[in-house]
Protein backbone atom coordinates (compact mmCIF):
# COMPACT_ATOMS: atom_id res chain seq x y z
CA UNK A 1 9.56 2.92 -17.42
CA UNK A 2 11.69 3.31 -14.27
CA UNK A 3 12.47 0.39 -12.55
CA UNK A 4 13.31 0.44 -8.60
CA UNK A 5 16.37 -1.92 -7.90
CA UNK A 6 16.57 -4.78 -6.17
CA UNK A 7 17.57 -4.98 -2.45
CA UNK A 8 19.94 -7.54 -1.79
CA UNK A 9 21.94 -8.63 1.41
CA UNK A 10 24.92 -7.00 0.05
CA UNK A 11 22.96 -3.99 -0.52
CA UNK A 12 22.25 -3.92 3.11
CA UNK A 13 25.25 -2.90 4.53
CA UNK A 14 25.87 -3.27 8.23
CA UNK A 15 22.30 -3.69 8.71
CA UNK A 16 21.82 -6.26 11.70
CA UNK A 17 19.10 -8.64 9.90
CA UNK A 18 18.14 -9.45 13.44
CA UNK A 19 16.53 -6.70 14.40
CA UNK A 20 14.23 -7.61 11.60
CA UNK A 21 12.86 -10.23 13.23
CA UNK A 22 9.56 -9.72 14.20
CA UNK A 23 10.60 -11.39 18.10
CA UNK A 24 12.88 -8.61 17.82
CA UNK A 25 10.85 -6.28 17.04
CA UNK A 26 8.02 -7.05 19.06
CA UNK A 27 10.45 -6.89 22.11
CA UNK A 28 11.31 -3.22 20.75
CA UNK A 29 7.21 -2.40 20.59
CA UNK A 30 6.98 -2.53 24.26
CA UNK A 31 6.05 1.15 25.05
CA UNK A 32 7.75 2.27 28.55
CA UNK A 33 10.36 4.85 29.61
CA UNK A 34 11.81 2.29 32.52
CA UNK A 35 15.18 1.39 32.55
CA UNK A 36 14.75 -1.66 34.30
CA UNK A 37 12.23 -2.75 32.24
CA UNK A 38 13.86 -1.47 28.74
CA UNK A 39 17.44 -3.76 30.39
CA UNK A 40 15.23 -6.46 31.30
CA UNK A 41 13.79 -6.90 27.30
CA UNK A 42 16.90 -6.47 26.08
CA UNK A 43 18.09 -9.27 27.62
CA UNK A 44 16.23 -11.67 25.08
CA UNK A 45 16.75 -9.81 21.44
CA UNK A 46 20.41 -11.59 21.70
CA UNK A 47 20.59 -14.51 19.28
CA UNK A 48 20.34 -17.59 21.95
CA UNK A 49 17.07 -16.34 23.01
CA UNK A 50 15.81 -15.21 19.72
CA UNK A 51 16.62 -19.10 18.65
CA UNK A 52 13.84 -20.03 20.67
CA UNK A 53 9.63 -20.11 19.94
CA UNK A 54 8.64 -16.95 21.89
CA UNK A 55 5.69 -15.26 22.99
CA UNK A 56 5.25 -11.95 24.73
CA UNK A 57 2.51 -10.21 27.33
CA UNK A 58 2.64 -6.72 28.19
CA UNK A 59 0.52 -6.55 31.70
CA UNK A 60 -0.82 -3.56 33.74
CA UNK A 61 -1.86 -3.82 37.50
CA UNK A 62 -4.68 -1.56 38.94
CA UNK A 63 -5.67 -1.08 42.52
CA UNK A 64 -8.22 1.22 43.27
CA UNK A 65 -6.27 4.42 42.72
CA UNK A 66 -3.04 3.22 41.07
CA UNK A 67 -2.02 1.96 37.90
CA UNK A 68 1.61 -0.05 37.13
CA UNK A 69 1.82 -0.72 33.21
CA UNK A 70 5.71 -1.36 33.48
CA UNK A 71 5.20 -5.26 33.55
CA UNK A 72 5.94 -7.68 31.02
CA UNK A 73 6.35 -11.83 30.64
CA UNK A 74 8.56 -13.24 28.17
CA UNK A 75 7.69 -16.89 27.74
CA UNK A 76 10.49 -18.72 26.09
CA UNK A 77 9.57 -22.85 24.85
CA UNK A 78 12.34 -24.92 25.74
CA UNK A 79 14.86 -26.54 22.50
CA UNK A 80 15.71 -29.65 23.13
CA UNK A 81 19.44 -30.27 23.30
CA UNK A 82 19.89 -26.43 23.34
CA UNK A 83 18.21 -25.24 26.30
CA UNK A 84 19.72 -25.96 29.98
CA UNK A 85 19.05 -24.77 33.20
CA UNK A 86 22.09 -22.84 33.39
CA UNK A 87 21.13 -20.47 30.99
CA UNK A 88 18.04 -20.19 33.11
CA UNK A 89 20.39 -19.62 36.12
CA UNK A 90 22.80 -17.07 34.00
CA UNK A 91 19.54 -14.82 33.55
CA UNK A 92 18.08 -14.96 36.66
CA UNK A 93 21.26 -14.81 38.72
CA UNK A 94 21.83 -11.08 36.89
CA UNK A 95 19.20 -9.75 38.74
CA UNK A 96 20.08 -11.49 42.22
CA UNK A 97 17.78 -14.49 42.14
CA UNK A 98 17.53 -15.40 45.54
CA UNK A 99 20.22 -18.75 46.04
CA UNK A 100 17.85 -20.46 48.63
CA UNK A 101 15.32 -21.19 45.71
CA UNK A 102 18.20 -22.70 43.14
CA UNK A 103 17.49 -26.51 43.89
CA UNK A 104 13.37 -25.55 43.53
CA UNK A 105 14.17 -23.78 40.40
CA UNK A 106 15.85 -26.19 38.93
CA UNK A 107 13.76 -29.56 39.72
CA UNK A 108 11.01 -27.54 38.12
CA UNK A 109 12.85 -26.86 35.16
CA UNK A 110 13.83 -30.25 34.61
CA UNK A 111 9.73 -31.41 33.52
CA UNK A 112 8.70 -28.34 32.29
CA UNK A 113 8.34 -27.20 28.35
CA UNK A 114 7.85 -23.00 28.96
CA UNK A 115 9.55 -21.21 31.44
CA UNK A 116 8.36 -17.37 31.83
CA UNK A 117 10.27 -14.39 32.98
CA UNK A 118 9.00 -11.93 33.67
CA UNK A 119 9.44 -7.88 35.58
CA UNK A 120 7.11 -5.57 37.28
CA UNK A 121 9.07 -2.10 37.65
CA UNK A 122 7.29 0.94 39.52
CA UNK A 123 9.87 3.75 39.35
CA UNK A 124 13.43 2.49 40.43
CA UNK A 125 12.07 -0.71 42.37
CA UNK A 126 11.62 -3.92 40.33
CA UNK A 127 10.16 -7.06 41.07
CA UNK A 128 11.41 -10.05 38.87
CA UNK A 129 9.52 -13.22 38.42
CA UNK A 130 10.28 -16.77 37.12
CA UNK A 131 7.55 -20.02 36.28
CA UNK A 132 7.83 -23.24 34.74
CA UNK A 133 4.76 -24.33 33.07
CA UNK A 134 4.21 -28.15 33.13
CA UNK A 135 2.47 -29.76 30.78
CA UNK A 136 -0.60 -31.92 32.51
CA UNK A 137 0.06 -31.03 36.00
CA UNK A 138 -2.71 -28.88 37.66
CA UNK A 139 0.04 -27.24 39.82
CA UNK A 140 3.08 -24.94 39.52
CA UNK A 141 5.09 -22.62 41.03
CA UNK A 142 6.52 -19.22 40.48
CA UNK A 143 9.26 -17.08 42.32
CA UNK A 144 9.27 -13.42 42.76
CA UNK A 145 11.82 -11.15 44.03
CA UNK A 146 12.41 -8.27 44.92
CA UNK A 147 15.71 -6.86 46.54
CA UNK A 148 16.24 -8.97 49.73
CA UNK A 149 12.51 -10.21 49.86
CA UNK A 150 11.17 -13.07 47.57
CA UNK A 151 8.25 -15.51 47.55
CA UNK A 152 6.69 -18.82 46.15
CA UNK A 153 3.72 -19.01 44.76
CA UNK A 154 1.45 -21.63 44.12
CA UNK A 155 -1.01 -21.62 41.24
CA UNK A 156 -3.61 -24.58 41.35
CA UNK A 157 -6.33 -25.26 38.47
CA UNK A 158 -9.76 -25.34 38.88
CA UNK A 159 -12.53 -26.34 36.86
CA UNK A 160 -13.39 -23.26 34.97
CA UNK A 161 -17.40 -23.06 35.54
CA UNK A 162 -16.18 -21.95 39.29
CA UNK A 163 -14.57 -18.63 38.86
CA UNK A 164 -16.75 -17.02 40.99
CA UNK A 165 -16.26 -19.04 43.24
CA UNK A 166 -11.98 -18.43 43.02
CA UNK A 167 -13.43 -14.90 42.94
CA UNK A 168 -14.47 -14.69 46.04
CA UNK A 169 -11.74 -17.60 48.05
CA UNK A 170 -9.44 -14.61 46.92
CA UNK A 171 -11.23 -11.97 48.92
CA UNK A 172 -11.66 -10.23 45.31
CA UNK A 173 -15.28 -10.84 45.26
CA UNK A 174 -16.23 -8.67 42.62
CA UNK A 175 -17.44 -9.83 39.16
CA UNK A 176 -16.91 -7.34 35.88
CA UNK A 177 -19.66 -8.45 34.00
CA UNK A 178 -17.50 -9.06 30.83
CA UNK A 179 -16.70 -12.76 32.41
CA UNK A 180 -20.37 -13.46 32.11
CA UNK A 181 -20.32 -12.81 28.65
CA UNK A 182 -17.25 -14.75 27.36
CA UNK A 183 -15.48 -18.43 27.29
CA UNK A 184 -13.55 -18.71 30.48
CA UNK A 185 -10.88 -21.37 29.09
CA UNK A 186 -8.31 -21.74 32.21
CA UNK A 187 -9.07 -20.67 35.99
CA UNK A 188 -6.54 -21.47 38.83
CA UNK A 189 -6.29 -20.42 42.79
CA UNK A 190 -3.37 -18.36 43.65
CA UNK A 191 -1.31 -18.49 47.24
CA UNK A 192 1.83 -17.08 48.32
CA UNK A 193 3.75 -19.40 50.46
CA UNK A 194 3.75 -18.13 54.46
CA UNK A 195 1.90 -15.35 53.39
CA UNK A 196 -1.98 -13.88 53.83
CA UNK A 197 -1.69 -12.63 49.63
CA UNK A 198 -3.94 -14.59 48.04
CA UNK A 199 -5.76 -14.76 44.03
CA UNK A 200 -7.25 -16.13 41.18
CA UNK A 201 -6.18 -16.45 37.73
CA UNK A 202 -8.70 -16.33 34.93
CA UNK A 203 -7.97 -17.01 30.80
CA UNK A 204 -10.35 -16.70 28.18
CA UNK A 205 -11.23 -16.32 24.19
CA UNK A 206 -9.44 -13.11 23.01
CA UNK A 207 -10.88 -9.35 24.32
CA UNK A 208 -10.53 -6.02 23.36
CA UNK A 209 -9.92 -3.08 25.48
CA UNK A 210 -13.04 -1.52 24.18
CA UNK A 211 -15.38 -4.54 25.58
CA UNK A 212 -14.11 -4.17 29.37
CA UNK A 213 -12.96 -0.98 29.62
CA UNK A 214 -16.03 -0.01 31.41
CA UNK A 215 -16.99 -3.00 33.03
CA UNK A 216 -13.14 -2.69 34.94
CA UNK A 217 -13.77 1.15 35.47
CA UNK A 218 -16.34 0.30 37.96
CA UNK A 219 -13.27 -1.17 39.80
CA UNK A 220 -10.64 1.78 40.18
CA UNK A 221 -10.86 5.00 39.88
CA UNK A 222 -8.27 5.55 37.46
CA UNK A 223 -9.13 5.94 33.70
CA UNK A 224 -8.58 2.92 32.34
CA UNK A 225 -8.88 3.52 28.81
CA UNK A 226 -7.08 6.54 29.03
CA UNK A 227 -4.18 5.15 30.15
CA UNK A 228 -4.06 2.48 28.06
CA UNK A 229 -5.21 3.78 24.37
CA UNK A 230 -1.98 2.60 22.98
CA UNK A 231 -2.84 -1.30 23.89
CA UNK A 232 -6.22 -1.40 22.99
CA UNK A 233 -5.46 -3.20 19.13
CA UNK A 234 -4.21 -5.91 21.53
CA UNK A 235 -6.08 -8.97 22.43
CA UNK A 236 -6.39 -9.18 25.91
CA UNK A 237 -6.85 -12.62 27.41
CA UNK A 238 -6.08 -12.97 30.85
CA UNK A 239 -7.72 -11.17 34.02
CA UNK A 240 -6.27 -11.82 37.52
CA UNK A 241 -6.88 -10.49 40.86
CA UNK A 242 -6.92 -10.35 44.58
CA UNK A 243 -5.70 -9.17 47.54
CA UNK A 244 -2.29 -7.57 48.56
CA UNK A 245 -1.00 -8.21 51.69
CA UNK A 246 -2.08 -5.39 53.29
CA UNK A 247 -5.59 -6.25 52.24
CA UNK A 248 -5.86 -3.86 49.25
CA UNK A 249 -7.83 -5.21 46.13
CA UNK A 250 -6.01 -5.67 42.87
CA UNK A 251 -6.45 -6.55 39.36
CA UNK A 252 -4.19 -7.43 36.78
CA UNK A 253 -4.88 -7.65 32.34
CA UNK A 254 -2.72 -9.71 29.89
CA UNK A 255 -2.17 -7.71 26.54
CA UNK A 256 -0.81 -10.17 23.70
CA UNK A 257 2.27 -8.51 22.02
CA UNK A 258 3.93 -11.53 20.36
């Protein structure tokens, strides 16, 4: 009988063994065509960021006639010893993090045990985004910039029994039925600093696309499933929304990559 040989590392050539990670490869499974977006996950398949625990959302944002899948979040758990703030700076500082928020940045970083970057690219603009998450405060931060503008937001938790009520603070105040019908786990208010953009922020037991792709049709009228076929073996367990500054209603879902 035939026997297949063995594949061993020598066998393997110049293979990178890296890119058989599956961080690595989940960063690769991103589907987009955007430059900024394909530089931006690039950015954490090298081997200091691959060193770290890891976990990946691909989001979309939908107004009432427009759709922006081209956003992602890359959450990256601090190491101990190994992580610093100036690696946070080194990243963020490549895409002209504004200087003014430095000091912020960094006494946030200094508590917190996740810090998230993230990009939201519509053609050639992109927006980048950066959040410390810290453990048992019901309060953080995140900045956002884009070009010469940027902004602070505040996120602030509320009990989770009053999403409507977050619903409608954020001038949203409209209620796919899906959140009726599952575990709302995590709800926060949503402010931009010296701004009128407001929001809420809702997390829950996992989703499919297939159990609110109709309830958040009634909200656009783009075709949401459509457009998003290729996420919908993805858990989906985050639903934001609110309103732009120029009072347009928006929504945003969280699709689980990694």
């Amino acid at each position: 009988m035939k026997t297949e040989p063995l594949i061993t590392n020598s066998g393997l050539g110049d293979v990178n063994l890296s890119t058989l990670n599956p961080k690595y490869l989940s960063l690769d499974s991103v589907r987009t065509d955007n430059a900024h977006v394909k530089e931006f996950l690039h950015q954490f398949q090298s081997e200091f960021w691959q060193a770290h625990k890891i976990k990946i959302h691909h989001s979309v944002k939908v107004t009432k006639e427009h759709l922006v899948r081209d956003r992602v979040i890359v959450f990256i758990y601090k190491k101990q010893n190994f992580t610093s703030i100036n690696d946070v700076l080194k990243l963020v500082r490549k895409y002209n993090f504004p200087e003014k928020y430095v000091l912020r940045l960094m006494s946030e970083y200094k508590n917190c045990s996740c810090i998230m970057f993230a990009i939201e690219a519509d053609g050639d603009v992109a927006k980048y985004k950066v959040y410390c998450e810290i453990p048992l405060q019901n309060f953080g931060f995140g900045f956002k910039w884009v070009g010469s503008k940027s902004v602070v937001t505040r996120y602030d938790l509320k009990p989770a029994s009053e999403y409507k009520a977050l619903i409608d603070a954020s001038g949203f105040s409209l209620y796919p039925e899906f959140l009726d019908k599952t575990k709302i786990t995590r709800a926060a208010s949503v402010k931009d600093e010296n701004t009128s953009k407001r929001g809420f922020e809702l997390e829950f037991n996992s989703l499919y696309l297939k159990d609110i792709s109709r309830d958040v049709s009634n909200l656009t009228f783009v075709n949401i499933y459509d457009k998003l076929k290729d996420l919908a073996n993805l858990p989906i367990i985050h639903f934001s929304g609110g309103l732009e500054s120029n009072g347009d209603k928006y929504f945003n879902l969280y699709f689980v990559v990694l």
